[in-house]
N, C-alpha and C. Protein backbone atom coordinates (compact mmCIF):
# COMPACT_ATOMS: atom_id res chain seq x y z
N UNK A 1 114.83 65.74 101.37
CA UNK A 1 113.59 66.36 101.81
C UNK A 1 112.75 65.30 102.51
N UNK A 2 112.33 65.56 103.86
CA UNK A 2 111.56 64.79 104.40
C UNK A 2 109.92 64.75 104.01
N UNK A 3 109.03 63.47 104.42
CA UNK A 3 107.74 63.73 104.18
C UNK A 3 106.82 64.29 104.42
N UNK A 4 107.40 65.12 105.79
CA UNK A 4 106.08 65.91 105.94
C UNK A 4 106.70 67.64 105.37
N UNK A 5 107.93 67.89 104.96
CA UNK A 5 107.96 69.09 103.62
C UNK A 5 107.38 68.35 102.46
N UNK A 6 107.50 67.61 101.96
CA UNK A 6 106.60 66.91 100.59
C UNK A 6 105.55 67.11 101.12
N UNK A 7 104.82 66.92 102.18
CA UNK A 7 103.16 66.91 102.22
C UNK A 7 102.83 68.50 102.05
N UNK A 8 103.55 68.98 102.77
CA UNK A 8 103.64 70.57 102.68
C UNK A 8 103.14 71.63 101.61
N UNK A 9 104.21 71.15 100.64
CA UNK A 9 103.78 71.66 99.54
C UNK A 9 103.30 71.25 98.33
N UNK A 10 103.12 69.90 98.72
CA UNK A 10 101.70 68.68 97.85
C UNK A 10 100.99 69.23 97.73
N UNK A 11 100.05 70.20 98.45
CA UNK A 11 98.65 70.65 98.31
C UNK A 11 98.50 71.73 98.42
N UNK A 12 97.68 72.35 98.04
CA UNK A 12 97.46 73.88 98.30
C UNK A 12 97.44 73.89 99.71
N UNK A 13 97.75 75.37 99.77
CA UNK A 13 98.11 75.74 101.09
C UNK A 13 97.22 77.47 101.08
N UNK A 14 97.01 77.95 102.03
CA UNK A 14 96.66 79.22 102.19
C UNK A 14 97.85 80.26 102.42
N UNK A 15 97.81 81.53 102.06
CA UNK A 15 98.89 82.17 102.31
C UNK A 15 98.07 83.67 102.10
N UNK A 16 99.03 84.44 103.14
CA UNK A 16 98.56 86.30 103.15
C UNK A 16 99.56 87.14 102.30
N UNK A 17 98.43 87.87 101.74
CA UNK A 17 98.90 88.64 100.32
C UNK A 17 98.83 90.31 100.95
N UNK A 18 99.51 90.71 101.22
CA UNK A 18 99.75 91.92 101.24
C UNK A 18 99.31 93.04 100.78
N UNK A 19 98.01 93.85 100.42
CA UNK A 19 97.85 94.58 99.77
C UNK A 19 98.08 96.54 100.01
N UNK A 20 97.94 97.57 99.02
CA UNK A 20 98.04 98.98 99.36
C UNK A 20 96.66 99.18 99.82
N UNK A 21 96.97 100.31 100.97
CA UNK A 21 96.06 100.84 101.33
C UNK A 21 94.21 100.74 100.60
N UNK A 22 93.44 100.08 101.26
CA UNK A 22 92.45 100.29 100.37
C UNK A 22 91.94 99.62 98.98
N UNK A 23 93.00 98.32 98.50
CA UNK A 23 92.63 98.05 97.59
C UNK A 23 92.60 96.57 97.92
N UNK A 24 92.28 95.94 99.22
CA UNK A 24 91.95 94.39 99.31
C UNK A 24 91.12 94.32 98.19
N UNK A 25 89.65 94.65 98.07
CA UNK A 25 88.61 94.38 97.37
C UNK A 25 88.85 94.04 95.67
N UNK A 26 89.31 95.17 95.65
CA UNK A 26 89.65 95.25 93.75
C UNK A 26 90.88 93.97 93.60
N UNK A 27 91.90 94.03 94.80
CA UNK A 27 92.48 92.88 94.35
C UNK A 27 92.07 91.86 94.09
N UNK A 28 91.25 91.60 95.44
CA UNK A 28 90.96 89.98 95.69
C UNK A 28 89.89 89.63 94.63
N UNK A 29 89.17 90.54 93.75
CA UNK A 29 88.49 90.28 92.52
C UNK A 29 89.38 90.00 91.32
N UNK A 30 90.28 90.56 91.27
CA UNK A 30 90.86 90.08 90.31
C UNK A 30 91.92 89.10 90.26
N UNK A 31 92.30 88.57 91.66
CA UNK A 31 92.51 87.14 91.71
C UNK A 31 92.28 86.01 91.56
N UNK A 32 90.51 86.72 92.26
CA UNK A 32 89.57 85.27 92.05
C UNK A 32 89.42 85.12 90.44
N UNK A 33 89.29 86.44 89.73
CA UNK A 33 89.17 86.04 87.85
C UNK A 33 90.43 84.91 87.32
N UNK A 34 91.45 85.15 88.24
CA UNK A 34 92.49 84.30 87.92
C UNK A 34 92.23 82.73 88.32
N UNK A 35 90.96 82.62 88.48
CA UNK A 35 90.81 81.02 89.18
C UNK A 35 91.85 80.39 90.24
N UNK A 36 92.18 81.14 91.30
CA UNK A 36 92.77 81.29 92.45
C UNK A 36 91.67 81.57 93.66
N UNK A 37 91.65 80.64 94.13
CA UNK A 37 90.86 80.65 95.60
C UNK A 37 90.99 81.83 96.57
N UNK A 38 90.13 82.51 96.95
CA UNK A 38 90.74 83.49 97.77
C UNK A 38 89.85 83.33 99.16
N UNK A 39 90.37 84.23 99.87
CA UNK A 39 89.35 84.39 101.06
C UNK A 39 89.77 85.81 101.60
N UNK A 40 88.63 86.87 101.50
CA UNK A 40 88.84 87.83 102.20
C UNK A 40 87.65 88.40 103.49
N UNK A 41 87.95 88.39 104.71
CA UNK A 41 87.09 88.38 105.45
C UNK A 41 86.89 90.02 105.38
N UNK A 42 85.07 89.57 106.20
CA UNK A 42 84.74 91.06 105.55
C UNK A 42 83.58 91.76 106.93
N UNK A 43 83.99 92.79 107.52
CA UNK A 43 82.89 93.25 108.31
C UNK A 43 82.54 94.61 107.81
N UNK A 44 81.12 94.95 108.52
CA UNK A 44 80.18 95.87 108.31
C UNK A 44 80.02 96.48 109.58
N UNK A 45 80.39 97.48 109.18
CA UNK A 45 80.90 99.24 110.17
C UNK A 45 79.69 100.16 109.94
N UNK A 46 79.05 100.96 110.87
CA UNK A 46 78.42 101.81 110.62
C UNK A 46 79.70 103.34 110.49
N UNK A 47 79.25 104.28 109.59
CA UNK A 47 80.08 104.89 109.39
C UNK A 47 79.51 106.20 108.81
N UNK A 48 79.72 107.47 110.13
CA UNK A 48 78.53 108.68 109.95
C UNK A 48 79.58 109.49 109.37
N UNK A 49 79.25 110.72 108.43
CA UNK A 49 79.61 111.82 107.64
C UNK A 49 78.83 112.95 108.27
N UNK A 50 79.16 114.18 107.42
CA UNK A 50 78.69 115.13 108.66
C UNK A 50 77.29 115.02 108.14
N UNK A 51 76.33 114.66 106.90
CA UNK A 51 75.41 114.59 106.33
C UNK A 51 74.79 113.31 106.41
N UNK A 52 75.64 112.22 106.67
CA UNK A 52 74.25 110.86 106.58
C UNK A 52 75.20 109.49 107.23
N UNK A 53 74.79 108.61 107.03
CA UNK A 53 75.03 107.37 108.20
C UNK A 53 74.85 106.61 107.04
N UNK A 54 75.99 105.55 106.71
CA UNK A 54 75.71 104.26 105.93
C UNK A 54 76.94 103.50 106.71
N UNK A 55 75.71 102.19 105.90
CA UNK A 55 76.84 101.12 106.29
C UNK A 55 77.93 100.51 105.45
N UNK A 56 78.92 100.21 105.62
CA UNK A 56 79.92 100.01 104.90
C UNK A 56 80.43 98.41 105.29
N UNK A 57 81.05 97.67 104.18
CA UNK A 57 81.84 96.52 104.59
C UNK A 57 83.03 96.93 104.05
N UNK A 58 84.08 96.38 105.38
CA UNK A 58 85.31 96.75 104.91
C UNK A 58 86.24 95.54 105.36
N UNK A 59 87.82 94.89 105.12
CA UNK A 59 88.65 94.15 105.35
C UNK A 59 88.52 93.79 106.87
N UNK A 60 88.36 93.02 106.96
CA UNK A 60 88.58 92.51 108.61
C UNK A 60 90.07 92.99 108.52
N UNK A 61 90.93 92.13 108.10
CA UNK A 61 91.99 92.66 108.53
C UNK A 61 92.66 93.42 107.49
N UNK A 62 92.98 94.93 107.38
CA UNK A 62 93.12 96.09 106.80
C UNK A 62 94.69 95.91 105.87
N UNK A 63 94.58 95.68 104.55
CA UNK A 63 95.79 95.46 104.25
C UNK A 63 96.05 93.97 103.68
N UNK A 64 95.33 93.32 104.30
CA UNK A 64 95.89 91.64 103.73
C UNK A 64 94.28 90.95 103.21
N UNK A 65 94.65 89.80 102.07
CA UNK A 65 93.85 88.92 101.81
C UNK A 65 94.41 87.53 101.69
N UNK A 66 93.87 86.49 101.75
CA UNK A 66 94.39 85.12 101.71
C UNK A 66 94.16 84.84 100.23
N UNK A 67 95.14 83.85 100.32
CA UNK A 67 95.07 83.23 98.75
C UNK A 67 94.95 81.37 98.81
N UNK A 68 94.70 80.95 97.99
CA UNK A 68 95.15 79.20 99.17
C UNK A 68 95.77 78.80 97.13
N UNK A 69 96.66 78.69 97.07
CA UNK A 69 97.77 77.90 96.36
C UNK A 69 98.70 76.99 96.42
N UNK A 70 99.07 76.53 95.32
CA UNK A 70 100.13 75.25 95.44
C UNK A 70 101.49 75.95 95.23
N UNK A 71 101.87 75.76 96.30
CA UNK A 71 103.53 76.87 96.37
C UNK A 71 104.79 76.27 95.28
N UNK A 72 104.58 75.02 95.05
CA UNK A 72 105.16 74.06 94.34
C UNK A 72 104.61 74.36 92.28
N UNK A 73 103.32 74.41 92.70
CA UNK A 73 103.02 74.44 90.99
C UNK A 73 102.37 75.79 90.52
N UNK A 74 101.66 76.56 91.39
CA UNK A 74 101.23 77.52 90.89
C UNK A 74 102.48 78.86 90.97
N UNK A 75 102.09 79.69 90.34
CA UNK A 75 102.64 80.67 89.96
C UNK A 75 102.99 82.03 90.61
N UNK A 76 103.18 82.21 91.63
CA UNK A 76 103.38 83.53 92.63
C UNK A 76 103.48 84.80 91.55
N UNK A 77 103.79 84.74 90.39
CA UNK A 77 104.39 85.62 89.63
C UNK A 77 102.80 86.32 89.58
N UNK A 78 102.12 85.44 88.93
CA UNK A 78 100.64 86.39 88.41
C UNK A 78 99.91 86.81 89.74
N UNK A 79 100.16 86.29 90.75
CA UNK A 79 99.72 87.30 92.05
C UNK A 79 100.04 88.65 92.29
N UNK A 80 101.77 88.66 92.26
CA UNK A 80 102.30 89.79 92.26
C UNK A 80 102.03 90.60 91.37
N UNK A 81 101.79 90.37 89.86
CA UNK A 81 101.35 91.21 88.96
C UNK A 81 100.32 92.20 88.70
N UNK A 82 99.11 91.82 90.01
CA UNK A 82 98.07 91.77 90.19
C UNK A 82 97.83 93.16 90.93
N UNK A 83 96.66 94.36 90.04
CA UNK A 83 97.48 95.64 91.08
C UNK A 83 96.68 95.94 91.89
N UNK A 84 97.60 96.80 92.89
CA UNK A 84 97.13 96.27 94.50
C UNK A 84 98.05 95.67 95.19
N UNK A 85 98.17 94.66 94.57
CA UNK A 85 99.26 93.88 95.57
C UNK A 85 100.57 94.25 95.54
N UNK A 86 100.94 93.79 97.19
CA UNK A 86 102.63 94.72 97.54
C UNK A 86 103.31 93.41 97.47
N UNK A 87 102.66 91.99 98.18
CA UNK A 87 103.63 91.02 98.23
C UNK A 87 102.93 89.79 99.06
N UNK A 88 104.01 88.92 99.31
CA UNK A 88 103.03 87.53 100.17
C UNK A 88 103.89 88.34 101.59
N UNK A 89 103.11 87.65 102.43
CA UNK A 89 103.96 87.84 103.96
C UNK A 89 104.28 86.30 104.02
N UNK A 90 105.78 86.78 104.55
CA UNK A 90 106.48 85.52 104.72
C UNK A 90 107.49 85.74 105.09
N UNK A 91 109.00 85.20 105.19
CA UNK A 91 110.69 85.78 104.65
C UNK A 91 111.67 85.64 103.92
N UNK A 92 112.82 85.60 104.62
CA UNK A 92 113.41 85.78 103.59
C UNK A 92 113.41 84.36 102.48
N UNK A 93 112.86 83.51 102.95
CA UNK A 93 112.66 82.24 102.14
C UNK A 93 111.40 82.15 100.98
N UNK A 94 110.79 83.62 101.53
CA UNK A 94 109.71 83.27 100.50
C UNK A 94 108.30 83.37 101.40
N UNK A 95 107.08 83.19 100.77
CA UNK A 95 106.08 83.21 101.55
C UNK A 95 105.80 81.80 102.77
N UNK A 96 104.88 82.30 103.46
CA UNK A 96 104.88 81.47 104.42
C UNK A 96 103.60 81.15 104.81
N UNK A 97 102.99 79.66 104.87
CA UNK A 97 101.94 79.22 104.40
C UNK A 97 100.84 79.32 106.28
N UNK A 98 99.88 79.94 105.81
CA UNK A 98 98.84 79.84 107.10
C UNK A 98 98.36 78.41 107.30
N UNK A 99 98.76 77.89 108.72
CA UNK A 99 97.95 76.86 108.83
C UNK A 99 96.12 77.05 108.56
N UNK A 100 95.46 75.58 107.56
CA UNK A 100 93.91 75.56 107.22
C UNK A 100 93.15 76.24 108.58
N UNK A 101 93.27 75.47 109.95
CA UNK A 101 92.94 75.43 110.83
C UNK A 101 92.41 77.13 111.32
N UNK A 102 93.57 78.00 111.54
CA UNK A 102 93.14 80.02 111.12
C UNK A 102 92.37 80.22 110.42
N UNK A 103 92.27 79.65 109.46
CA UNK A 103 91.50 80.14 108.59
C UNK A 103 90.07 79.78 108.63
N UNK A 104 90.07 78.69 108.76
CA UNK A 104 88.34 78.34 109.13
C UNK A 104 88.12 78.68 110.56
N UNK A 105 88.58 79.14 111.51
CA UNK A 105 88.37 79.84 112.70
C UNK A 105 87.79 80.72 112.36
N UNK A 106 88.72 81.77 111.42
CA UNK A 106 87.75 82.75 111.46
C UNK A 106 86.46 82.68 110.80
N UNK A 107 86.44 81.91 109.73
CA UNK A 107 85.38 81.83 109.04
C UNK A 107 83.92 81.36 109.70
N UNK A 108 84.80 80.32 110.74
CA UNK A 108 83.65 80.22 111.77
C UNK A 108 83.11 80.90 112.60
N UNK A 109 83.98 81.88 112.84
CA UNK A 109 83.33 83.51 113.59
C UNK A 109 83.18 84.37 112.54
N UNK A 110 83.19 84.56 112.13
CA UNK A 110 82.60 85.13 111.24
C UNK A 110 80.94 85.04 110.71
N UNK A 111 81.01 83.20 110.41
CA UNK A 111 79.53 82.66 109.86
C UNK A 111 78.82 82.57 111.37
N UNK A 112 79.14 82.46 112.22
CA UNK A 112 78.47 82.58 114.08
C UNK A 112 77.61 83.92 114.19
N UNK A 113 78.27 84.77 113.64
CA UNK A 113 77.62 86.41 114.12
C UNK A 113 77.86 86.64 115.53
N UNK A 114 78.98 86.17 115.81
CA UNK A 114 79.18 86.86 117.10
C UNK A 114 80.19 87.99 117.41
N UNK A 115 79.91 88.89 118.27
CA UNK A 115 80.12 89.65 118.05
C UNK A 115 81.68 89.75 118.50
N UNK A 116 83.07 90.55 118.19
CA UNK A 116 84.16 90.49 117.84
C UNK A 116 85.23 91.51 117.77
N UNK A 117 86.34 91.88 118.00
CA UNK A 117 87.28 92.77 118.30
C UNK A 117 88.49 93.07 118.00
N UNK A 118 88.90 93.45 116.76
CA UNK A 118 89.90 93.28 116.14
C UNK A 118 91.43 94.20 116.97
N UNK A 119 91.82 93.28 117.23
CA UNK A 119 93.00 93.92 118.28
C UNK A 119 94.38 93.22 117.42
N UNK A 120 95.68 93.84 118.37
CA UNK A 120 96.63 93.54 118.09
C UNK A 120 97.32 91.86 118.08
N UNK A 121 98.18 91.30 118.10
CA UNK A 121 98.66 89.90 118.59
C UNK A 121 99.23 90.21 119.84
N UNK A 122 98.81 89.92 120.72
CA UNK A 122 99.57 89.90 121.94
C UNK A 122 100.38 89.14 122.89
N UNK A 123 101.55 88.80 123.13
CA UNK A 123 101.67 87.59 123.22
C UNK A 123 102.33 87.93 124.72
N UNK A 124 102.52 86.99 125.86
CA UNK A 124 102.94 86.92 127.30
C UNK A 124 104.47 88.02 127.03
N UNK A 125 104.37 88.76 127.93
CA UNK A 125 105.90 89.49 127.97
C UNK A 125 106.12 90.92 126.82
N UNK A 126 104.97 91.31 126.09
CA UNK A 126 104.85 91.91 125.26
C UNK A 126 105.36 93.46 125.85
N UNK A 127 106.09 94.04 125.48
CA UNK A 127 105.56 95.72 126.09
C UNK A 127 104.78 96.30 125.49
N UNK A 128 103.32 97.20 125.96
CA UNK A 128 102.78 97.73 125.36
C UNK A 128 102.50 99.14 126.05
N UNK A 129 101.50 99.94 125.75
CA UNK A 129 101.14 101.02 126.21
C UNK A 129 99.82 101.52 126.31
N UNK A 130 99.33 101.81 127.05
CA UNK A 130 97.47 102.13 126.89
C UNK A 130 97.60 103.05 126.05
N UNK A 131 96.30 103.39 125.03
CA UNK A 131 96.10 104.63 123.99
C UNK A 131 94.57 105.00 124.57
N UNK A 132 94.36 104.56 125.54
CA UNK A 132 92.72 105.14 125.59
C UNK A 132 92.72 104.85 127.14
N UNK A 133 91.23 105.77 127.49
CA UNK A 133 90.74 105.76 128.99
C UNK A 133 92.13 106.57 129.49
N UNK A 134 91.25 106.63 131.02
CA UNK A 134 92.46 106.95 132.34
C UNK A 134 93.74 106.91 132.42
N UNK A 135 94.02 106.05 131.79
CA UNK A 135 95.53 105.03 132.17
C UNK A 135 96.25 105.48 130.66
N UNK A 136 96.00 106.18 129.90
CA UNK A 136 96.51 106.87 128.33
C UNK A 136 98.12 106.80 128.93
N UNK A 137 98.86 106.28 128.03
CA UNK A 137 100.31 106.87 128.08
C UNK A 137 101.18 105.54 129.05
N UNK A 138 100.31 105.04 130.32
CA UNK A 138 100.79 104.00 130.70
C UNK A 138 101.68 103.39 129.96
N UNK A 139 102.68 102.52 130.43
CA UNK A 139 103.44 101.14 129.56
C UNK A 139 103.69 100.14 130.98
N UNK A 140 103.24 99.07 130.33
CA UNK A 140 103.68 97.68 130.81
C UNK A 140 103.78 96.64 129.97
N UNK A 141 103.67 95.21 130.73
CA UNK A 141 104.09 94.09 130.51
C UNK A 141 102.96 93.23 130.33
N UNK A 142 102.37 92.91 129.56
CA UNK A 142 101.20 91.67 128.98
C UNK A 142 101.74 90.53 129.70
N UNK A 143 100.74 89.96 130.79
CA UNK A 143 101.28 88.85 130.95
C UNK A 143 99.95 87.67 131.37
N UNK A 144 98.84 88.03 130.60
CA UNK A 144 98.27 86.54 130.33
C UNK A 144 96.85 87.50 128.91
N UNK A 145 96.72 86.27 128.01
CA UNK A 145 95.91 87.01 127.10
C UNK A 145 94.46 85.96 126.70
N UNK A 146 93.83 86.42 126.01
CA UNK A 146 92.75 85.89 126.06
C UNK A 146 91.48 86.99 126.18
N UNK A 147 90.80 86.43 126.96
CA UNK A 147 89.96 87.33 127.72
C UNK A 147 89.76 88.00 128.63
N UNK A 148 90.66 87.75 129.19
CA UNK A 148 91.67 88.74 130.28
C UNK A 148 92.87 88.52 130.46
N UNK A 149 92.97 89.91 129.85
CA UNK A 149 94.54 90.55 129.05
C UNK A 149 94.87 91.31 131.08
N UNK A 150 95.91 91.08 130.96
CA UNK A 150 96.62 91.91 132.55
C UNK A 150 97.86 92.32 131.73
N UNK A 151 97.94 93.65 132.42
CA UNK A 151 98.86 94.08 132.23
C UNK A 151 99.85 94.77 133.68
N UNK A 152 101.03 94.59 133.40
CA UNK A 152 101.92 94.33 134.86
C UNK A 152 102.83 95.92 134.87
N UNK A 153 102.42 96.19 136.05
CA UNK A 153 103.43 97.93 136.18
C UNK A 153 104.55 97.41 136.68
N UNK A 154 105.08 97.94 136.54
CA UNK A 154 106.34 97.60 137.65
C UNK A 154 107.30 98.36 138.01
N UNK A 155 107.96 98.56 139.37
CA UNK A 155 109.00 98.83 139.70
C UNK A 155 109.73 98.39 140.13
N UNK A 156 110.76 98.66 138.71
CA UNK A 156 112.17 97.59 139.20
C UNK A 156 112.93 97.50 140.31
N UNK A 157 113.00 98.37 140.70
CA UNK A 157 113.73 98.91 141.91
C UNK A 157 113.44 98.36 143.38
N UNK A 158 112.56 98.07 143.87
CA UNK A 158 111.69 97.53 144.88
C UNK A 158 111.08 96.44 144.51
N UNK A 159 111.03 95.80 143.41
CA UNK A 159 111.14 94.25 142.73
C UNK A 159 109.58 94.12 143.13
N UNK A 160 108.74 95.19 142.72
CA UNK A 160 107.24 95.38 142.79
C UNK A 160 106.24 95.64 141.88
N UNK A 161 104.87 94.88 141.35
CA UNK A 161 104.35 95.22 140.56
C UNK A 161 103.19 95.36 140.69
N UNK A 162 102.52 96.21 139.70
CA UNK A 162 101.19 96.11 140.16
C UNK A 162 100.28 95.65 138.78
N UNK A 163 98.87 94.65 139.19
CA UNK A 163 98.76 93.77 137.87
C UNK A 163 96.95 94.42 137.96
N UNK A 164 96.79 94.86 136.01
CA UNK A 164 95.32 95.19 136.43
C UNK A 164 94.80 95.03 134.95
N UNK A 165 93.44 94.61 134.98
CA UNK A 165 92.60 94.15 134.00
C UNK A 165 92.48 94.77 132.44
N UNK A 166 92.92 94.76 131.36
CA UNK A 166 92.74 95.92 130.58
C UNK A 166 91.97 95.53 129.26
N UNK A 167 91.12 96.12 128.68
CA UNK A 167 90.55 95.25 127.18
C UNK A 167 91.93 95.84 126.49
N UNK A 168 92.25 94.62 125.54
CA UNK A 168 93.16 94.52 124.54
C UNK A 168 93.40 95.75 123.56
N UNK A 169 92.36 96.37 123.30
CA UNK A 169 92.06 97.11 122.42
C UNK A 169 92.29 98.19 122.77
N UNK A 170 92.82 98.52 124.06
CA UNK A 170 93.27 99.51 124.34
C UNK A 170 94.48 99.82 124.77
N UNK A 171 95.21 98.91 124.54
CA UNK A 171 96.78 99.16 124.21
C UNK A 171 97.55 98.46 122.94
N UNK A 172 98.44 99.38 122.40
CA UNK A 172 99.07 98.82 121.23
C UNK A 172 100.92 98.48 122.02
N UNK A 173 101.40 97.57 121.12
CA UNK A 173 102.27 97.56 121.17
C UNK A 173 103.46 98.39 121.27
N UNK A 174 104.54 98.40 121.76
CA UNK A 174 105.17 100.13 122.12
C UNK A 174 105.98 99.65 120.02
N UNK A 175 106.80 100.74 120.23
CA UNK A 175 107.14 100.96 118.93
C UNK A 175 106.31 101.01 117.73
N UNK A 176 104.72 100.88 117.81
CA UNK A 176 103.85 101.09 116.79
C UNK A 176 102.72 102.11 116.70
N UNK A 177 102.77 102.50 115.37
CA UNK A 177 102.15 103.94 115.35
C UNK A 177 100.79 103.78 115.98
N UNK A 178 100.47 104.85 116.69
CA UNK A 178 98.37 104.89 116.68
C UNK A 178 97.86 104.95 115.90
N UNK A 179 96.91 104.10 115.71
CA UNK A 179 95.66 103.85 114.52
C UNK A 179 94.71 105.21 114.11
């Protein structure tokens, strides 16, 4: 084993916990009773009924909470035990540790108050598909991301494309359900 796997799992590390539908909250409380560090990011949605308007905080990201453990000494077992939880994300080796660096990103947008857009991962070459506006049903090719996401039409045939501006948030990845 080399030294930088020993440094690896020398120290706590952060890692994403998987939870059912709806139950980040109750989990990640009863993790933290376990004297396990957690971090679950958290935004506030306005959210109308046919009778009244409140505000709600809910999972930034829907489904997962962080944990930061020693993969080496602590115990994965009493996580899993923990109900709510489905599992760590990771593979077939086991969970798989978030670099610190993600994590205080967000925390730093988060503590900023600026304002923010929870979209898919998108990465160069992606296929996706518009779900909203004009362009509904479209599919292309992601090919720069950031803050301006382009997405590329193309016809193969005439080795021609056409490239146009799109917010992120309005296309998902092909093979994944609509939100």
């Amino acid at each position: 084993m080399n030294s930088t796997s020993e440094r690896d799992i020398s120290h706590p590390q952060w890692f994403a916990v998987w939870t059912r539908s709806r139950q980040e909250k109750i989990a990640a409380s009863m993790i933290e009773a376990l004297d396990i560090p957690i971090f679950l990011p958290l935004k506030s949605e306005l959210h109308q009924w046919s009778d009244r308007k409140r505000k709600i905080t809910i999972p930034l990201f829907s489904g997962y909470l962080f944990v930061q453990m020693n993969i080496a000494k602590d115990s994965r077992l009493q996580i899993l035990k923990v109900p709510g939880v489905v599992g760590f994300v990771g593979n077939h080796t086991g969970p798989l540790p978030i670099p610190d660096q993600q994590i205080e990103n967000v925390r730093t947008l988060l503590d900023a108050g600026i304002d923010y857009i929870v979209g898919p991962l998108l990465k160069e070459g992606d296929r996706v598909r518009v779900i909203r506006g004009s362009l509904s049903g479209i599919e292309g090719t992601v090919v720069r991301t950031g803050s301006d996401t382009r997405l590329i039409l193309s016809v193969d045939l005439v080795r021609q494309s056409l490239s146009i501006r799109i917010p992120s948030n309005d296309v998902q990845l092909i093979g994944e359900q609509a939100a």
